[in-house]
N, C-alpha and C. Protein backbone atom coordinates (compact mmCIF):
# COMPACT_ATOMS: atom_id res chain seq x y z
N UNK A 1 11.57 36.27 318.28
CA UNK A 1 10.88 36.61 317.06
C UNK A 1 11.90 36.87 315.95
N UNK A 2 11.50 36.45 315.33
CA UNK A 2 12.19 36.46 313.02
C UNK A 2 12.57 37.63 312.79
N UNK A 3 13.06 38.45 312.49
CA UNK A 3 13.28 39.58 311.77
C UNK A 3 12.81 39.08 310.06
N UNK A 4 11.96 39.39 309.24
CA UNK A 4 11.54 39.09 307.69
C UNK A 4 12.15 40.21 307.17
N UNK A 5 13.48 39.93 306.27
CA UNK A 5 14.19 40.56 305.47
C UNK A 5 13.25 40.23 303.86
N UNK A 6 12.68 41.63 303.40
CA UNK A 6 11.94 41.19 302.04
C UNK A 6 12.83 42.22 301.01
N UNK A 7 13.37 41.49 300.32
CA UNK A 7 13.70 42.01 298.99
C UNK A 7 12.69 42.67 297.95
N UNK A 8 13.50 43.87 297.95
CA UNK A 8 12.43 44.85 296.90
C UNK A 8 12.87 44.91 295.58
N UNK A 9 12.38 44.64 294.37
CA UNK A 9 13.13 45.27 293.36
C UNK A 9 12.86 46.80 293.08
N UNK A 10 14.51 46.90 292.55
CA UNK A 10 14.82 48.64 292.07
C UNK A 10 14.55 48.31 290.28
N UNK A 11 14.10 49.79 290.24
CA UNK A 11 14.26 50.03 288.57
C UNK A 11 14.45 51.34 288.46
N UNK A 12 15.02 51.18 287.05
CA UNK A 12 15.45 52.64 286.42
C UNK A 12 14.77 53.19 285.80
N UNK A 13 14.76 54.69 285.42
CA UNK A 13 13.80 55.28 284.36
C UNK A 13 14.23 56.22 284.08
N UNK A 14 13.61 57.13 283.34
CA UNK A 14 13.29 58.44 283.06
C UNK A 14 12.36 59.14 282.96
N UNK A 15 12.30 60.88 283.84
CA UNK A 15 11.60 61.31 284.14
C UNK A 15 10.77 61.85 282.91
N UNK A 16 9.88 61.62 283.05
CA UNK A 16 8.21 62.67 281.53
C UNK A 16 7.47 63.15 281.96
N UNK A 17 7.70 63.58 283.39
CA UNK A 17 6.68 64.40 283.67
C UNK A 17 6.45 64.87 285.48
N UNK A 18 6.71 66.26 285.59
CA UNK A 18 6.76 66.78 286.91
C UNK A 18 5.78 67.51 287.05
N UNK A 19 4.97 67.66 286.92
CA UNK A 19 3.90 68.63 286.85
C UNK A 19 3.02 68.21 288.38
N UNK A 20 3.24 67.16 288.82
CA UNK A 20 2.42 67.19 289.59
C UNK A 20 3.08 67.56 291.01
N UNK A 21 2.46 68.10 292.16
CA UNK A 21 3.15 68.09 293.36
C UNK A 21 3.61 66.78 294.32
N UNK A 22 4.27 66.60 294.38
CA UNK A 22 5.54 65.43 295.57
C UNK A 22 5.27 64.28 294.03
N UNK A 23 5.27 64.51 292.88
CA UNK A 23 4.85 62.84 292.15
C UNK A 23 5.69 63.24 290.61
N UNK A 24 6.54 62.30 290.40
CA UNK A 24 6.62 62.31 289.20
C UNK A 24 6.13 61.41 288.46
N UNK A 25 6.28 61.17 286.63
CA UNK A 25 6.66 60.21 286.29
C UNK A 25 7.27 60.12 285.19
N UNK A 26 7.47 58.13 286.18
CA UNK A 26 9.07 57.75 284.99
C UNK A 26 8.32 56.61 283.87
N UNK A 27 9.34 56.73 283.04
CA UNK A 27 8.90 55.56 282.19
C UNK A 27 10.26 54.81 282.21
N UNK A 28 9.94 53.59 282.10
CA UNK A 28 11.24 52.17 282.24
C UNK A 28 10.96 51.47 280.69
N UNK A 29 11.70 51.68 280.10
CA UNK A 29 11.95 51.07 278.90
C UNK A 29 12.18 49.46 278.89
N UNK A 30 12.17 48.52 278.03
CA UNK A 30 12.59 47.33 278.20
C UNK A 30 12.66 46.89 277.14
N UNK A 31 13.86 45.54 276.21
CA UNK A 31 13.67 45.38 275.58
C UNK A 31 12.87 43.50 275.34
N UNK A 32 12.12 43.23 274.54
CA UNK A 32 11.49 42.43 274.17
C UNK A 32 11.36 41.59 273.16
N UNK A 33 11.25 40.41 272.83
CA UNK A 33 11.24 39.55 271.99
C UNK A 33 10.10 38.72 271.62
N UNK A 34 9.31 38.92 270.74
CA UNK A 34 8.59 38.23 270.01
C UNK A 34 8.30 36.37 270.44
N UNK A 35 7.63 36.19 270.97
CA UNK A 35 7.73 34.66 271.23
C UNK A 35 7.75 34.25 269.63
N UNK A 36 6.79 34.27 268.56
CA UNK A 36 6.20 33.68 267.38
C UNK A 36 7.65 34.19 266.40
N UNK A 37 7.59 35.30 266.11
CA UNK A 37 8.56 35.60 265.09
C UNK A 37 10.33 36.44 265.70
N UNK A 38 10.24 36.17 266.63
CA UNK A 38 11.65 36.54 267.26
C UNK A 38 12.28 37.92 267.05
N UNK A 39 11.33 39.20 267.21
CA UNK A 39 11.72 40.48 266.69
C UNK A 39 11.92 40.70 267.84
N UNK A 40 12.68 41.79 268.00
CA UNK A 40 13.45 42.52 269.30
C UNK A 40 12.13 43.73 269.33
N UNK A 41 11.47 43.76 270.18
CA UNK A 41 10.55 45.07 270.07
C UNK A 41 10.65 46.15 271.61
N UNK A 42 10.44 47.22 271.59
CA UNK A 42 10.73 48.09 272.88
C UNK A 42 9.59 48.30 273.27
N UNK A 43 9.17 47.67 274.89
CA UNK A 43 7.98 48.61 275.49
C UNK A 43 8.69 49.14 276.76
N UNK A 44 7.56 50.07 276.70
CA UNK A 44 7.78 50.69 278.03
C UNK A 44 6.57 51.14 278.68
N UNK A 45 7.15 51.08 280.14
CA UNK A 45 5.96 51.47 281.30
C UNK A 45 6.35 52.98 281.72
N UNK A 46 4.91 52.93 282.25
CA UNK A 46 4.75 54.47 283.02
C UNK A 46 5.03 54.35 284.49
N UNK A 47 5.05 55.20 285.43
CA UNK A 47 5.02 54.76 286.63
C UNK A 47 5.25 55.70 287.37
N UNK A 48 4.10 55.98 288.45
CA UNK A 48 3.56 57.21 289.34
C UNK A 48 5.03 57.10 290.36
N UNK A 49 5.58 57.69 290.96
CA UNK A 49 6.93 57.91 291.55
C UNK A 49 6.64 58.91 292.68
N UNK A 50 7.08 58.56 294.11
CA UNK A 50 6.51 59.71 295.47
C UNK A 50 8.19 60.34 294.97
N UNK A 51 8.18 61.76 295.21
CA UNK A 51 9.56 62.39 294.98
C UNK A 51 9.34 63.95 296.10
N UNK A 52 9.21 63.33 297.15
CA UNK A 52 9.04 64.27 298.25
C UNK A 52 9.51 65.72 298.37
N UNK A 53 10.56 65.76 297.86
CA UNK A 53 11.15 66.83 298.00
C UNK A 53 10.98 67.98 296.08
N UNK A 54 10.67 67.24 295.32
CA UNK A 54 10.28 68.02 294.20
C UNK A 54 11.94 68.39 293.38
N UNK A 55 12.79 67.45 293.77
CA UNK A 55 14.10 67.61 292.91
C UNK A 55 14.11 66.96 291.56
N UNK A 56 13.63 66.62 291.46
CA UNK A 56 13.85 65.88 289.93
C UNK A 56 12.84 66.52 289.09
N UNK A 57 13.63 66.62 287.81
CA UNK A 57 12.75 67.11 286.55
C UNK A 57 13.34 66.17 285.30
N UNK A 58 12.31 67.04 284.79
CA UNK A 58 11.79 66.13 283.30
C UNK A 58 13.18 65.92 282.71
N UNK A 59 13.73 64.64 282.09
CA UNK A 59 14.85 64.11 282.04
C UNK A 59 16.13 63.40 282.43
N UNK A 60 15.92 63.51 283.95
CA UNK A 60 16.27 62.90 284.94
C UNK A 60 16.19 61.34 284.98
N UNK A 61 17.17 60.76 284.66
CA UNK A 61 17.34 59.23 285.23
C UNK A 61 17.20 59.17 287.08
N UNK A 62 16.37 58.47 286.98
CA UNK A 62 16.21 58.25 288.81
C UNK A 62 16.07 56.61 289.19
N UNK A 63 16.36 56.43 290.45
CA UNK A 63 16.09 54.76 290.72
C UNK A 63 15.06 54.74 291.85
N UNK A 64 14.47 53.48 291.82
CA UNK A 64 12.93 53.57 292.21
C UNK A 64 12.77 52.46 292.78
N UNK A 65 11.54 52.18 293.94
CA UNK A 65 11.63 51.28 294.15
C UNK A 65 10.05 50.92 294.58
N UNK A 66 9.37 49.83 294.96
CA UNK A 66 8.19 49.61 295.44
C UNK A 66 7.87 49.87 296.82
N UNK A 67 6.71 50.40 297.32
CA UNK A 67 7.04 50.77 298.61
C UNK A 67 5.50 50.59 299.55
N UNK A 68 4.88 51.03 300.40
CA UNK A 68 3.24 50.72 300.09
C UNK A 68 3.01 51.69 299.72
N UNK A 69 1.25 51.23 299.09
CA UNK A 69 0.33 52.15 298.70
C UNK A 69 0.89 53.69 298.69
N UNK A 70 0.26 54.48 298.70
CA UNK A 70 0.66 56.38 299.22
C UNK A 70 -0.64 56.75 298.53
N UNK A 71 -1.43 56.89 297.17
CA UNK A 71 -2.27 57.00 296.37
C UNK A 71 -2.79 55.85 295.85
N UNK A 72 -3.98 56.48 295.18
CA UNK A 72 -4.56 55.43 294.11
C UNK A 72 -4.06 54.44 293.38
N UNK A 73 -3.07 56.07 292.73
CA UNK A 73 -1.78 55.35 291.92
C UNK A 73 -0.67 55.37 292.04
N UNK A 74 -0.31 55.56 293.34
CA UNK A 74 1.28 55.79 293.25
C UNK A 74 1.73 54.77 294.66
N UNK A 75 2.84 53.95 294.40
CA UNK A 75 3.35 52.85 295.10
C UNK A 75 4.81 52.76 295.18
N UNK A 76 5.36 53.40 294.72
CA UNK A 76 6.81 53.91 294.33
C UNK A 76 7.59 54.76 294.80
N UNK A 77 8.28 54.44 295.46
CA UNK A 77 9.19 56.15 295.69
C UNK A 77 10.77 56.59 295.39
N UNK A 78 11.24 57.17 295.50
CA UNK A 78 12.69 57.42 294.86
C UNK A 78 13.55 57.06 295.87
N UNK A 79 14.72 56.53 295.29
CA UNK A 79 15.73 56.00 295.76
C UNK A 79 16.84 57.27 295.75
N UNK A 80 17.36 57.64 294.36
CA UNK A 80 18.42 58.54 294.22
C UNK A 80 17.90 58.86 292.73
């Protein structure tokens, strides 16, 4: 039998919000370009984060990764 090696992507963020128990969240910034008029514009995502141990607070750069389900909304858990 195969061993299936699946590549996960990591992302970065920053923490906005600890309030909840084992969950943060981060937001991942990105920058963006206009297909029509070629402006550089910034969005960013939110994103429910499992943080088991309750170390990270608000401001915290953390790395993240996809992981299964855990909640409704949360699919993510911390790397470092």
């Amino acid at each position: 039998m195969t061993n299936i090696i699946k590549k996960v992507a990591k992302k970065k963020g920053v923490v906005i919000s600890d309030k909840m128990d084992k969950t943060i969240v981060v937001a991942v910034s990105s920058l963006k370009t206009h297909p029509k008029y070629h402006k550089k514009y910034r969005s960013t995502l939110n994103y429910k984060v499992h943080d088991e141990e309750n170390k990270f607070k608000k401001g915290d750069n953390v790395e993240f990764s996809q992981c299964r389900p855990i909640s409704k909304g949360k699919s993510h858990t911390v790397i470092a």
